[in-house]
Protein backbone atom coordinates (compact mmCIF):
# COMPACT_ATOMS: atom_id res chain seq x y z
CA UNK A 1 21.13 119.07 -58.38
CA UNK A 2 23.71 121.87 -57.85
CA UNK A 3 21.70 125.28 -57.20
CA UNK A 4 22.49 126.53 -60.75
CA UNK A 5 21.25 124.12 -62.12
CA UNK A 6 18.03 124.55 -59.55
CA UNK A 7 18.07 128.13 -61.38
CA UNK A 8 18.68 127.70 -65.04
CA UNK A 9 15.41 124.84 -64.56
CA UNK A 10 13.46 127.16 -62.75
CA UNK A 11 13.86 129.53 -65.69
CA UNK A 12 13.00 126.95 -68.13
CA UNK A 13 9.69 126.43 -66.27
CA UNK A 14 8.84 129.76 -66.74
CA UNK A 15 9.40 130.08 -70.12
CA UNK A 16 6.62 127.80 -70.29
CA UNK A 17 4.37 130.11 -68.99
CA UNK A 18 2.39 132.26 -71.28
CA UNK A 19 1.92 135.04 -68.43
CA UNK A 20 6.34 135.57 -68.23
CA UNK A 21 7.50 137.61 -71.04
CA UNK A 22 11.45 137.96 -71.36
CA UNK A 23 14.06 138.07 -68.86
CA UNK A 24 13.55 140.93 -66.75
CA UNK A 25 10.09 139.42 -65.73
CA UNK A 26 11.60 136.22 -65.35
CA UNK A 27 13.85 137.42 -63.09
CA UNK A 28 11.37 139.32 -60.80
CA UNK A 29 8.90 136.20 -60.65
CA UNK A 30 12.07 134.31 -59.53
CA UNK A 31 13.03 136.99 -57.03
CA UNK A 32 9.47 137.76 -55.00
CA UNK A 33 9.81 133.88 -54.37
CA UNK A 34 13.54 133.72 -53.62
CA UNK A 35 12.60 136.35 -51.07
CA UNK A 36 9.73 134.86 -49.73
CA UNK A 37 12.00 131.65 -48.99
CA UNK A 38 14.63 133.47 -47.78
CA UNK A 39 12.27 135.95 -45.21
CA UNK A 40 10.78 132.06 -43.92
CA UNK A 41 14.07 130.70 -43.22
CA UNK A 42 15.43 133.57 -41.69
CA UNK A 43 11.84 133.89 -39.54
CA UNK A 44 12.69 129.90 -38.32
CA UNK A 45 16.24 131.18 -36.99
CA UNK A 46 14.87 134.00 -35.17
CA UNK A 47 11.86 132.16 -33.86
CA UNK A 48 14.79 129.65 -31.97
CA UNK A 49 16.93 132.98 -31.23
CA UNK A 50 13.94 134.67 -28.92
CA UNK A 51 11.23 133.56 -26.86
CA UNK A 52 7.54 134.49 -28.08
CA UNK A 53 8.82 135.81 -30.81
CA UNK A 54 5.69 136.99 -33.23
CA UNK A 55 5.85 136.74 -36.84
CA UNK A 56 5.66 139.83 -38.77
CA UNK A 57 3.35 138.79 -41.12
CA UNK A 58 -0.08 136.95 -41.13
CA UNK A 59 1.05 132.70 -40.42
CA UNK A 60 -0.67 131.33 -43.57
CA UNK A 61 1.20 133.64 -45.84
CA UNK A 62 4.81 132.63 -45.18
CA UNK A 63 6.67 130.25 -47.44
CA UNK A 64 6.27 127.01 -44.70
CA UNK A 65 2.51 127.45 -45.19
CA UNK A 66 1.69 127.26 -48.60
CA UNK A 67 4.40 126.06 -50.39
CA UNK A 68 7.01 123.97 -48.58
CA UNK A 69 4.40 120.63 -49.06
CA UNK A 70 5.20 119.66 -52.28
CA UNK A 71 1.66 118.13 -53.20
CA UNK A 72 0.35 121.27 -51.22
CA UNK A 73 -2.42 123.66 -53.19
CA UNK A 74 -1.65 123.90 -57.41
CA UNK A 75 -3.00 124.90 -60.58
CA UNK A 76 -6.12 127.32 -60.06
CA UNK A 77 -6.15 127.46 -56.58
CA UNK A 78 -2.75 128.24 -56.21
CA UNK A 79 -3.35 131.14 -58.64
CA UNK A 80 -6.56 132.12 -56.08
CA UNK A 81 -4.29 132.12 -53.47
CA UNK A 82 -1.39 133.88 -55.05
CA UNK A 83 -3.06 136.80 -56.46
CA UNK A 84 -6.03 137.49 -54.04
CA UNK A 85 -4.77 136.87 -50.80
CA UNK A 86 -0.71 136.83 -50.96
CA UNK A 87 0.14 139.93 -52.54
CA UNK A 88 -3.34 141.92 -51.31
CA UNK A 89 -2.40 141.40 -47.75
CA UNK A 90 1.52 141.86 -48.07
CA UNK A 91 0.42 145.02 -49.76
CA UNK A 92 -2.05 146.40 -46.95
CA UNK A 93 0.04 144.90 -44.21
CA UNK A 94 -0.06 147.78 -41.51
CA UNK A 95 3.54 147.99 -40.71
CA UNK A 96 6.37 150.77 -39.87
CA UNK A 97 10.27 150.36 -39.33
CA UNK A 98 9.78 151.21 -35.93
CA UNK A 99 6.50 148.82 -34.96
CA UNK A 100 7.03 145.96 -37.13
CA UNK A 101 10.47 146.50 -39.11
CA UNK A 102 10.40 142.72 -40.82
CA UNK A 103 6.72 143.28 -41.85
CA UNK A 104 7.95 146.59 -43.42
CA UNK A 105 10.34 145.27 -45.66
CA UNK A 106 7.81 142.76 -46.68
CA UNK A 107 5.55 145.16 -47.61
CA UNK A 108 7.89 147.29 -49.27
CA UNK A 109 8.90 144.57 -51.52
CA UNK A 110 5.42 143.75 -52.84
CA UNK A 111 4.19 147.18 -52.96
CA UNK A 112 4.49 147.23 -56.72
CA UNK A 113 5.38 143.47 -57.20
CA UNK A 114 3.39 141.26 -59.54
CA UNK A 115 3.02 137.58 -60.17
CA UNK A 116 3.09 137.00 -63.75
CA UNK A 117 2.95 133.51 -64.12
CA UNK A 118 -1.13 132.68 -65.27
CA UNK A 119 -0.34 128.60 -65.02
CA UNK A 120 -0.70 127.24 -61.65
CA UNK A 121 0.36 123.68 -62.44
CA UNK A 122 3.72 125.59 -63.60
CA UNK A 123 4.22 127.95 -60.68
CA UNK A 124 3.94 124.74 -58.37
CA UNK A 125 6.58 123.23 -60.17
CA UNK A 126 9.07 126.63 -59.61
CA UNK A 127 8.22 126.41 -56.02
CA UNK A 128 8.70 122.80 -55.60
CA UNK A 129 12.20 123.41 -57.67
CA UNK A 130 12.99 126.20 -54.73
CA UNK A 131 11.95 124.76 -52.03
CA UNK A 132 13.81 120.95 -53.23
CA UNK A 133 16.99 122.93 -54.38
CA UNK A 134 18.08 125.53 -52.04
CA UNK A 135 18.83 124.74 -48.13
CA UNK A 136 19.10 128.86 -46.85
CA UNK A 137 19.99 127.30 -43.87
CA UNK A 138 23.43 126.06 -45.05
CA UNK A 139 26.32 128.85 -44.51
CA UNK A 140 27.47 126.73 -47.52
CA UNK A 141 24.63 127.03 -50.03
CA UNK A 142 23.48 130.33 -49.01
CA UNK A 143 27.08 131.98 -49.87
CA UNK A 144 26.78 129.65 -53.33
CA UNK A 145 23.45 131.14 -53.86
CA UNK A 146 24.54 134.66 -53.54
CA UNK A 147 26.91 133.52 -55.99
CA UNK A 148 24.83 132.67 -58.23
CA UNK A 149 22.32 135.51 -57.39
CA UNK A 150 25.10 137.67 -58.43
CA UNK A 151 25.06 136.01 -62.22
CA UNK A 152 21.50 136.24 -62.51
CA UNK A 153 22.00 140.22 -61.79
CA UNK A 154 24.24 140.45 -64.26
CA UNK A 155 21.91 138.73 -66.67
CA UNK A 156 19.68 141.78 -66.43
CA UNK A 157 22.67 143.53 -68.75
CA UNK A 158 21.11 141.50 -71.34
CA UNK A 159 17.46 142.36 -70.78
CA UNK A 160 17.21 145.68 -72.32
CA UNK A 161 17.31 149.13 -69.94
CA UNK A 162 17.82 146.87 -66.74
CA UNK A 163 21.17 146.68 -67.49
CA UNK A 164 21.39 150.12 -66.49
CA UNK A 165 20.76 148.65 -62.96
CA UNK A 166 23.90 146.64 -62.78
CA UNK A 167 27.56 147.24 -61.64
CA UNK A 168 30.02 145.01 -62.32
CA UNK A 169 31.32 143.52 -59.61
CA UNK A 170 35.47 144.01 -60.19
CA UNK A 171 34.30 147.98 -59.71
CA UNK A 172 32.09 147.85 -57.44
CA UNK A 173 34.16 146.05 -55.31
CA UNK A 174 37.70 148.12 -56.55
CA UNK A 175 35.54 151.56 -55.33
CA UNK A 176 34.52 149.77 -51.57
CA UNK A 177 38.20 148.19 -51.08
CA UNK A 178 39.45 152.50 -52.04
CA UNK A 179 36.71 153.98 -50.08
CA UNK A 180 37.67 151.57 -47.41
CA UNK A 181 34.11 151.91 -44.74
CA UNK A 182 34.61 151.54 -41.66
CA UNK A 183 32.55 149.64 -38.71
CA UNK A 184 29.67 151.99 -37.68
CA UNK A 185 30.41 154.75 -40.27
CA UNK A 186 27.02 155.47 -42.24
CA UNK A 187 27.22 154.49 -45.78
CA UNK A 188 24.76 155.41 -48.54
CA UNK A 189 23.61 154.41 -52.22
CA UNK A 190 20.96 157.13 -53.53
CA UNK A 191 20.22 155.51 -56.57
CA UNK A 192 21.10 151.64 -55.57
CA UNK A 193 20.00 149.34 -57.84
CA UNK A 194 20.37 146.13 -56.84
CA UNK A 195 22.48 146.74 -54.60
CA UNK A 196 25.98 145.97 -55.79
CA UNK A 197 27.64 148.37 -53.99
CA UNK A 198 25.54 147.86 -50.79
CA UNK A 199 26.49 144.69 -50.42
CA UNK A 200 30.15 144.66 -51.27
CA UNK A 201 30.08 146.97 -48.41
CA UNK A 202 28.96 144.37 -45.92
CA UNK A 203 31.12 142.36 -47.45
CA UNK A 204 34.19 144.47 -46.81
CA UNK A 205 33.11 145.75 -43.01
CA UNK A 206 32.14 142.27 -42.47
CA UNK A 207 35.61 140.69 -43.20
CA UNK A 208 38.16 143.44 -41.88
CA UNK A 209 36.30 144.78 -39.01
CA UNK A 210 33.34 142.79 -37.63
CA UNK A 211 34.97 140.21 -34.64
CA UNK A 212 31.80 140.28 -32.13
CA UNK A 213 28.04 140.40 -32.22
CA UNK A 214 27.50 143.78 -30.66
CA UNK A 215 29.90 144.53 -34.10
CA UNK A 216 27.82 142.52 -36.13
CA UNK A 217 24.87 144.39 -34.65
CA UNK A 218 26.21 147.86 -35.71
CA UNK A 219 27.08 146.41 -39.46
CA UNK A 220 23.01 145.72 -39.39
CA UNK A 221 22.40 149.28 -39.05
CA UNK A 222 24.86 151.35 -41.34
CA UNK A 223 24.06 150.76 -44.78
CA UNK A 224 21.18 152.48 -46.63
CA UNK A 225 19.75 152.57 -50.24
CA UNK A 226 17.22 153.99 -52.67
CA UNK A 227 15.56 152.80 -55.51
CA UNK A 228 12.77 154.39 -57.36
CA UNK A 229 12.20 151.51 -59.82
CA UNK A 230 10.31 148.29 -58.29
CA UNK A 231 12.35 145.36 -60.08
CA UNK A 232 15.87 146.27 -58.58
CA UNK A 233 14.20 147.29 -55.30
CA UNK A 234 13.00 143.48 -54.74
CA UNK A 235 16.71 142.60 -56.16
CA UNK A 236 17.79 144.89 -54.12
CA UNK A 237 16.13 143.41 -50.54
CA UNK A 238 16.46 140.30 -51.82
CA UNK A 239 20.33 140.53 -51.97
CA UNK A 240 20.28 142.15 -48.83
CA UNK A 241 18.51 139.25 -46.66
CA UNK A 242 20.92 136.60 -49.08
CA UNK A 243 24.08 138.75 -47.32
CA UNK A 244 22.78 138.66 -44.27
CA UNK A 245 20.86 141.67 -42.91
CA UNK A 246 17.99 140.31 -41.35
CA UNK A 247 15.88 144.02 -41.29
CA UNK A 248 16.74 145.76 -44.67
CA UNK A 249 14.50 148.54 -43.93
CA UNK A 250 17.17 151.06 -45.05
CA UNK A 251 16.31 150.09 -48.44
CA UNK A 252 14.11 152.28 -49.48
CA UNK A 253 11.73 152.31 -52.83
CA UNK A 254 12.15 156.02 -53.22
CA UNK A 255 13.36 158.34 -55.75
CA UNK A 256 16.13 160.28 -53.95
CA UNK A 257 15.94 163.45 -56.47
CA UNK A 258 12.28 164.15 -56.28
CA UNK A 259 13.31 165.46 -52.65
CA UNK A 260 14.32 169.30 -52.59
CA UNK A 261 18.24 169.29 -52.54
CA UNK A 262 18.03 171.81 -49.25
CA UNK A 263 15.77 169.59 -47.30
CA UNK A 264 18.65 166.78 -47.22
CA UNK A 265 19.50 168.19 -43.72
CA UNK A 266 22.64 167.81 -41.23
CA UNK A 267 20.95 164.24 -39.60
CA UNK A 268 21.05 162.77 -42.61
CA UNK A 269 24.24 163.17 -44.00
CA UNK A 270 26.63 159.84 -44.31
CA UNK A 271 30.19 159.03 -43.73
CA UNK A 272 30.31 157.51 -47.50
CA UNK A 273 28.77 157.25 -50.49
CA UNK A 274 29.01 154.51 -53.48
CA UNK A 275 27.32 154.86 -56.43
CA UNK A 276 26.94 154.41 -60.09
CA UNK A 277 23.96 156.75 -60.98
CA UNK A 278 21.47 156.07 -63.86
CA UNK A 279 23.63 158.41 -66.69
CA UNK A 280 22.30 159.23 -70.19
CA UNK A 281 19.37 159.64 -69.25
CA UNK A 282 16.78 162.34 -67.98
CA UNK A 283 14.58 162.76 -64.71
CA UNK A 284 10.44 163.83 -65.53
CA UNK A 285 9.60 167.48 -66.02
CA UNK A 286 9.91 169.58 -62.62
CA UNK A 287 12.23 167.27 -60.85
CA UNK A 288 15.05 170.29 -61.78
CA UNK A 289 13.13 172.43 -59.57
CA UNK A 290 14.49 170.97 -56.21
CA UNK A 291 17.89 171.84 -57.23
CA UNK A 292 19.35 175.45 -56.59
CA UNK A 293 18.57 177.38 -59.96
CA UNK A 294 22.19 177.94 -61.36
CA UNK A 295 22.68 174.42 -61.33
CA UNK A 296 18.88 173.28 -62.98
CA UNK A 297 18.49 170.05 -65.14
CA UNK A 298 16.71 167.15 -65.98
CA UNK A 299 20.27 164.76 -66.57
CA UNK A 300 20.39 162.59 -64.43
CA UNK A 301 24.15 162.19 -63.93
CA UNK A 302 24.31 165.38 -62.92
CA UNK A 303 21.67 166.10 -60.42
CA UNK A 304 22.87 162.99 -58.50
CA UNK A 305 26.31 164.20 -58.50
CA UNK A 306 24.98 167.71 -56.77
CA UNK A 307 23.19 165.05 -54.44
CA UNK A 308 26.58 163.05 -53.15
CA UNK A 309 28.03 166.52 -52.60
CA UNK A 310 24.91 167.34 -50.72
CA UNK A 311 24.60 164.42 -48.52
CA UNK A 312 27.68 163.88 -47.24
CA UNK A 313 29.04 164.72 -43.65
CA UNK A 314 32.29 167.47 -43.44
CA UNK A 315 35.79 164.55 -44.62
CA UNK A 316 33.04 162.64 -45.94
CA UNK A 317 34.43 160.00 -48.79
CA UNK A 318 32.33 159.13 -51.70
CA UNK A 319 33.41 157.13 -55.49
CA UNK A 320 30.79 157.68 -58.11
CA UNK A 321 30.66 156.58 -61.98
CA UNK A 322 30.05 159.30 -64.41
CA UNK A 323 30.01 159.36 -68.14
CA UNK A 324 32.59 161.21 -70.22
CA UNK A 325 29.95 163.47 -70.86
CA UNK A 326 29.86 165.16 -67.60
CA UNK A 327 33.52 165.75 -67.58
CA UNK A 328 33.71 167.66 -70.65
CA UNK A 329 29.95 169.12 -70.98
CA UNK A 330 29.93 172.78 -70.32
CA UNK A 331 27.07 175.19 -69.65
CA UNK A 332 25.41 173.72 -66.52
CA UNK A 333 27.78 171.19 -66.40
CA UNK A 334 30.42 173.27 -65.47
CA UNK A 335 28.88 175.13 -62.68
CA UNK A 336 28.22 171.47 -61.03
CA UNK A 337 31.94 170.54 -61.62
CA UNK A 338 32.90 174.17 -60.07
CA UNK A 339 30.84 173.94 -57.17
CA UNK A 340 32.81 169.99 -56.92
CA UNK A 341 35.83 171.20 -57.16
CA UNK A 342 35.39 174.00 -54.59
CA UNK A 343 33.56 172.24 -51.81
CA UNK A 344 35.21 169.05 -52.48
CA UNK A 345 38.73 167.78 -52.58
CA UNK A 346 38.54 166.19 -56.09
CA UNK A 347 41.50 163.65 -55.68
CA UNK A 348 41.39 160.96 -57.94
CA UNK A 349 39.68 159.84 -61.37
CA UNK A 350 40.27 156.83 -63.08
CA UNK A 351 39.49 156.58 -66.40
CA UNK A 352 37.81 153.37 -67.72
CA UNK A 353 38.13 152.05 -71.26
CA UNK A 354 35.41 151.16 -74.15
CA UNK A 355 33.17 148.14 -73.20
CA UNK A 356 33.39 147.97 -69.38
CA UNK A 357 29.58 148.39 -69.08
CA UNK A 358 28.18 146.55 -72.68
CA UNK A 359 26.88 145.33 -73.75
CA UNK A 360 24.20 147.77 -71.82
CA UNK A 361 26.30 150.70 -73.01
CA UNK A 362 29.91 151.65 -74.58
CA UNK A 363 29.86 154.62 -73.01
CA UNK A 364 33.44 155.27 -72.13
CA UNK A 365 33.08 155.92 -67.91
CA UNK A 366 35.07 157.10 -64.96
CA UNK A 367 35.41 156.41 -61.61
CA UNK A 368 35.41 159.71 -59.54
CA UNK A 369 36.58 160.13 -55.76
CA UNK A 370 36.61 163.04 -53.83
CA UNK A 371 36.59 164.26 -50.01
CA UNK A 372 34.09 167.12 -48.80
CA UNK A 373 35.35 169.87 -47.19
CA UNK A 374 38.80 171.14 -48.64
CA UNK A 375 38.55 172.09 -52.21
CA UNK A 376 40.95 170.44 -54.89
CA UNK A 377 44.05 171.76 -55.48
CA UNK A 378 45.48 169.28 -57.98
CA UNK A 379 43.24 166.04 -59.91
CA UNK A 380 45.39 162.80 -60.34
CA UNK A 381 44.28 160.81 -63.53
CA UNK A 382 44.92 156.85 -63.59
CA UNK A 383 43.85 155.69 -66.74
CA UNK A 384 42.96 152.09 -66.56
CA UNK A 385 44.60 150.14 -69.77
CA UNK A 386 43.03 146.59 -71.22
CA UNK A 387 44.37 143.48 -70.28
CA UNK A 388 46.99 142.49 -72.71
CA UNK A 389 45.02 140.80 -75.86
CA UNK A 390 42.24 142.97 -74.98
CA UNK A 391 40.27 145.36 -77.53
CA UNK A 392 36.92 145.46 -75.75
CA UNK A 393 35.38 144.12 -72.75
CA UNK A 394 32.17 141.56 -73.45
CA UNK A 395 29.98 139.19 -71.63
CA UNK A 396 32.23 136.50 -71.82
CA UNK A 397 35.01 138.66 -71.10
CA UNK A 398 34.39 141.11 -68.28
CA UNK A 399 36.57 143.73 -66.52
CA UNK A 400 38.35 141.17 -63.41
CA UNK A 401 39.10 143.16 -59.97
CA UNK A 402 43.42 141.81 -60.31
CA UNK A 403 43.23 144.17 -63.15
CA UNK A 404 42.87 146.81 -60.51
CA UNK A 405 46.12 145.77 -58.63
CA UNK A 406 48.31 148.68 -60.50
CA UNK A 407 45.69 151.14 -59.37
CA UNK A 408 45.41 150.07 -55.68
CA UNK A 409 49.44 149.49 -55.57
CA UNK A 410 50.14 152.62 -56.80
CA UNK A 411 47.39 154.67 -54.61
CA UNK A 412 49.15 155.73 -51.92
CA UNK A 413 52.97 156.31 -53.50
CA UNK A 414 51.83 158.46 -56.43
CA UNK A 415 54.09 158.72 -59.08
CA UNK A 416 53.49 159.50 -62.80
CA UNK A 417 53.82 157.07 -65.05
CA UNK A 418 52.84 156.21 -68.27
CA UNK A 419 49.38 155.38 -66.62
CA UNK A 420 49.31 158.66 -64.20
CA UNK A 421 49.24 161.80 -64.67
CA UNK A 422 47.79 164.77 -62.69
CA UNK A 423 46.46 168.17 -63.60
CA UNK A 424 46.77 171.42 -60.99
CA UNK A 425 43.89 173.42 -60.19
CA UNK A 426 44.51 176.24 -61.87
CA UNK A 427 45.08 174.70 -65.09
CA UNK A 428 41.57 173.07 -65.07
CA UNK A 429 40.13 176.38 -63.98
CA UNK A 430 41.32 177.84 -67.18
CA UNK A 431 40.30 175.46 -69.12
CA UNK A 432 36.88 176.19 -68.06
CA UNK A 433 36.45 172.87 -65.60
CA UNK A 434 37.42 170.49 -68.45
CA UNK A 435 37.68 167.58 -66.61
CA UNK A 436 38.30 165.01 -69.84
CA UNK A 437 41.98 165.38 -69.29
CA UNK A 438 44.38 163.24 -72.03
CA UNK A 439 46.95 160.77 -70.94
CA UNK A 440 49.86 163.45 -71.79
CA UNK A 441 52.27 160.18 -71.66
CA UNK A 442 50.71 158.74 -74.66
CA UNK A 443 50.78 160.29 -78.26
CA UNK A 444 48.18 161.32 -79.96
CA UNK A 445 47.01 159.31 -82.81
CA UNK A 446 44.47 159.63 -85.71
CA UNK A 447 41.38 157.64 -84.04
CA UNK A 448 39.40 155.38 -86.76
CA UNK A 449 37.54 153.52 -83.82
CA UNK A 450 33.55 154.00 -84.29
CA UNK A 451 33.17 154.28 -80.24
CA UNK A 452 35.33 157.04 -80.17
CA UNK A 453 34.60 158.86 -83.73
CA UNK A 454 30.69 158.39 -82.06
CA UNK A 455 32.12 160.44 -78.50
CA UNK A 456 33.60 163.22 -80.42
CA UNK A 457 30.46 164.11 -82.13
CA UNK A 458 28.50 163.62 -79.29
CA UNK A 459 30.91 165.96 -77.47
CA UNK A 460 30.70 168.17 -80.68
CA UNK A 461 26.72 167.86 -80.37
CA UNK A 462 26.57 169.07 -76.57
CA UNK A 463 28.53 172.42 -77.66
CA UNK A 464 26.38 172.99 -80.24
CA UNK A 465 22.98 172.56 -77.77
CA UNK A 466 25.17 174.93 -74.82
CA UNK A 467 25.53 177.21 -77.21
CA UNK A 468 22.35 177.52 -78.45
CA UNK A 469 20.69 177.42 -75.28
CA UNK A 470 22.69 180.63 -74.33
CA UNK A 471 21.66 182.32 -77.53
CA UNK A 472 18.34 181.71 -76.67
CA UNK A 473 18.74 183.38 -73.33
CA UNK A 474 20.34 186.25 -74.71
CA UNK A 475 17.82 187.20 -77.11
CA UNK A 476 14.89 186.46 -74.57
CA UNK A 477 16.81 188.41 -72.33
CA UNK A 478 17.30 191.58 -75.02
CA UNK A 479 13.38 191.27 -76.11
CA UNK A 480 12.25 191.27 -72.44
CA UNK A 481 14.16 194.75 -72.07
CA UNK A 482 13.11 195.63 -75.53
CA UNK A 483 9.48 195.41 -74.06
């Protein structure tokens, strides 16, 4: 049985179970036990790699112990054992990165993990499937199970809001190859998901730089991520141990933004950052309040932005996705994209078409990369066309990394072209930081298409709120002196 078929049975078993309830908790039953696997085969290699080496966690609750026999404990006492003494103890284990960094992880995982299948019989038969289906000690299978890990991610863009926690993988992988990390240079996700980015980064070091284990050793130790949401952060790990880093404890179950935006201090500050924050969407009341006052709000888009600014070292690289929104939303909006454009050398956006991200959103997005510590003279726009016979991205038909070969080929000889264009500084200053630049090589049309008709008024709708907001002020302002 190939391994996707292993997977698609696996999630046929559950659907048998009255306890799973759509795909999302589908696919977070079938990643706590992916990772379990995955932390027992990796704890076999490194039991053979050192002498008296210790386990990090308690004997009888790794993988080998209670579910590798497959006539081993079932039904209700499988259940017993599942939710009373598995996840309690991986939840209380007494663990730290620095005294027991493996045991850390663990716990981390299952802080706020739950088992949701309620038939043992069932959940033996998804174990035995695992355990039967999937050799992690085969370079082979392992690299065709992060394969197919990789699908079952981008399954989540069907289940609801967790599509929000998925990249595809042609940009993702277009935004390492530009950013280009290098061996031992600290690399950062603050709001990772599960992990797309992270990953494609080991990838990418792993291929063009690492030749020797003490190399291999540094890769280990250079990329970190946050996640405030449980689900992804198990994905997250997960993908992590499936690519190869045996000590994940750089990624972190944490909401980077409930931090105060000063206390992000000179030690922690990375080489690089990749990330597609959460966008459309806003943070709970009072999270504004770590940010400097000018710059205040609950978007989301938008405080992370301030963030990658923050956290990054002095030539410090970063590629972000951002909405359309935040290029041509004023008020706020404009004093983040000020305070970008002055501490940051703003090179490079390129503009992504309709669909890229549905069928989670239609959202039209950009890809945004900038240098800290020289601020932008001029902003070069590359916007990114369908593929011919193209109207709209889709499931079945998603954005492919070639498509990016124009882009990458024409990155480093800039020329415009009826795909490029760029826009000086003082241009954009005058036009108040509008950042939602036109392709000036193409003419303008009248625009029937619903996506776009949909854009304008939402553009049309954030004026309206800006200015309304400041009328507010005004008048507060005037009765306050009034009083």
């Amino acid at each position: 049985m190939s391994i996707s078929t292993t997977i698609k049975s696996i999630q046929d078993i559950m659907r048998k179970d009255a306890g799973v309830d759509g795909d999302a908790q589908r696919i977070g039953q079938l990643a706590w036990l992916l990772f379990l696997k995955i932390f027992d085969a990796q704890e076999e290699e490194l039991a053979l790699r050192y002498d008296d080496y210790q386990p990090p966690i308690p004997e009888e609750l790794l993988w080998r112990s209670w579910a590798a026999d497959p006539e081993g404990i079932t039904g209700e006492a499988l259940l017993e054992f599942v939710n009373n003494a598995l996840f309690p103890q991986l939840k209380r284990l007494r663990a730290t990165p620095q005294t027991n960094p493996r045991g850390f992880v663990a716990r981390e995982v299952f802080a706020d993990a739950f088992n949701y299948m309620k038939n043992g019989t069932l959940l033996r038969q998804v174990v035995n499937r695992i355990e039967a289906g999937i050799d992690f000690h085969s370079a082979k299978e392992r690299h065709l199970l992060g394969d197919i890990y990789e699908q079952i991610l981008k399954d989540l863009q069907s289940a609801g809001n967790a599509g929000e926690f998925y990249t595809p993988r042609a940009v993702t992988q277009f935004m390492v190859d530009i950013i280009d990390p290098q061996l031992g240079e600290q690399v950062m996700d603050p709001a990772c998901g599960t992990g797309g980015f992270l990953t494609c980064t080991v990838e990418h070091i792993r291929k063009h730089y690492v030749q020797t284990v003490a190399a291999e050793a540094t890769l280990q130790e250079q990329v970190q991520g946050f996640e405030k949401k449980q689900l992804p952060h198990l994905l997250c790990t997960t993908n992590m141990l499936l690519h190869g880093l045996e000590v994940p404890t750089r990624i972190r179950h944490d909401n980077t933004l409930a931090r105060p935006l000063r206390d992000w201090g000179p030690r922690e500050r990375v080489d690089a950052v990749l990330t597609n924050p959460p966008f459309g969407g806003m943070e709970e009341d009072g999270t504004e309040l770590n940010f400097p006052q000018a710059t205040r709000t609950r978007e989301t888009a938008d405080l992370f932005l301030q963030l990658v600014i923050q956290i990054l070292k002095p030539n410090g690289r970063a590629a972000i996705v951002l909405p359309d929104g935040t290029l041509f939303g004023e008020g706020v909006k404009t004093k983040i994209k000020e305070k970008l454009l002055t501490e940051c050398n703003l090179h490079t956006i390129v503009r992504l078409p309709n669909g890229v991200f549905n069928p989670y959103t239609g959202i039209k997005t950009n890809l945004l990369f900038f240098t800290k510590g020289e601020p932008t003279t001029e902003v070069w726009y590359y916007e990114h066309p369908y593929p011919p016979g193209y109207k709209s991205y889709s499931k079945t038909k998603p954005i492919r990394i070639t498509e990016f070969d124009a882009e990458k080929a024409w990155w480093h000889a800039r020329k415009e072209n009826a795909q490029a264009w760029r826009v000086s500084i003082d241009e954009i200053r005058a036009g108040n930081y509008n950042l939602d630049r036109k392709n000036p090589h193409v003419a303008e049309v009248e625009n029937h298409d619903p996506d776009e008709l949909l854009r304008q008024y939402e553009k049309l709708q954030a004026e309206i709120t800006t200015t309304r907001d400041e009328l507010k002020s005004a008048l507060a302002a005037a009765l306050e002196g009034r009083a």
